[in-house]
Protein backbone atom coordinates (compact mmCIF):
# COMPACT_ATOMS: atom_id res chain seq x y z
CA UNK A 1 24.71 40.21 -82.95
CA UNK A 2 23.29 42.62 -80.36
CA UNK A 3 24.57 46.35 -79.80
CA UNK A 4 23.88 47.47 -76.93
CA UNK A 5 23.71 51.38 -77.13
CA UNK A 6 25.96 53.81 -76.04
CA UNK A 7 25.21 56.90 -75.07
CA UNK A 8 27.37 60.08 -75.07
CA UNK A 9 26.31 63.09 -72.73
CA UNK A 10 28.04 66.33 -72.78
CA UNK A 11 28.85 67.11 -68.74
CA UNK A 12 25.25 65.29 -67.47
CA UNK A 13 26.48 61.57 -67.55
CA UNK A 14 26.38 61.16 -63.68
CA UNK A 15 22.90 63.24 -63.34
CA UNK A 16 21.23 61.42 -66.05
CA UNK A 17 22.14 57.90 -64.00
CA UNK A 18 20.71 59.00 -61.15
CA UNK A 19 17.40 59.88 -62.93
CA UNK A 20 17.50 56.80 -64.93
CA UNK A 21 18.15 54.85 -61.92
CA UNK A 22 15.36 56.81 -59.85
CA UNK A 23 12.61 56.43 -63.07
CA UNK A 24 13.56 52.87 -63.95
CA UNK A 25 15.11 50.87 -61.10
CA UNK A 26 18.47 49.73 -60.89
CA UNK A 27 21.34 50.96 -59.81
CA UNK A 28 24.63 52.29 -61.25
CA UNK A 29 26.86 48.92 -61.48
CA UNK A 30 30.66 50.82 -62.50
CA UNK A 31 30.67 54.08 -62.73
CA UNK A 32 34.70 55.58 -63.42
CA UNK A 33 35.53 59.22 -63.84
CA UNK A 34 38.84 60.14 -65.87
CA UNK A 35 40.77 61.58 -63.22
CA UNK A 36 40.63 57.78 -61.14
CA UNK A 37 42.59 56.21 -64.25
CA UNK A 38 46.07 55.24 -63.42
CA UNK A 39 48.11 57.60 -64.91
CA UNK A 40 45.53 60.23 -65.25
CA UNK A 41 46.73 63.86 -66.02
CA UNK A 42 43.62 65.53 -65.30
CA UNK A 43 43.14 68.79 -63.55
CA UNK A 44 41.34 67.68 -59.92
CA UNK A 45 37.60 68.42 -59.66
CA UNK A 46 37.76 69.07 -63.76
CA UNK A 47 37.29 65.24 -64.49
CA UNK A 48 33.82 64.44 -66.62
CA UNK A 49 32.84 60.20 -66.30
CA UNK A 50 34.78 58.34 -68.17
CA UNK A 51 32.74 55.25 -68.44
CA UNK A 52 29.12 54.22 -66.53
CA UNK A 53 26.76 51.25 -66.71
CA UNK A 54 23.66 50.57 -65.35
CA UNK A 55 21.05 47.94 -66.00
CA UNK A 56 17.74 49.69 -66.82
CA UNK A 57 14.50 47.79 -68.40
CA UNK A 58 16.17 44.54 -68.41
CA UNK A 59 18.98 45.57 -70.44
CA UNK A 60 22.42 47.01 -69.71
CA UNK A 61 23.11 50.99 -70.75
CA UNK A 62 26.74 52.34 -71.08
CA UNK A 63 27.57 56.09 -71.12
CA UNK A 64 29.91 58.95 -70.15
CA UNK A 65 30.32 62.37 -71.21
């Protein structure tokens, strides 16, 4: 079984997929902040990612913050 890794950032998640995405090709395939979930009772403009995933180097990375 493969696990694909997971990285946690704390408040960089959406500048680090832009680098990664500039440095490696690709391109961000979901990217969802907190504040967009249904529901959500998040103070507007105070929302960190919630999840992202973009396929770098052949394999898929997931993140947020």
């Amino acid at each position: 079984m493969k696990m694909p890794p997971y990285v946690t950032f704390s408040g960089t998640c959406r500048d680090a997929f832009e680098t990664y995405t500039r440095i490696f090709g690709g391109e961000v395939l979901f990217f969802q902040l907190y504040d967009e979930m249904p529901g959500a009772e998040v103070r507007p403009g105070t929302s960190l990612p919630l999840h992202g995933q973009a396929p770098l180097d052949k394999k898929t990375k997931d993140s947020r913050d």
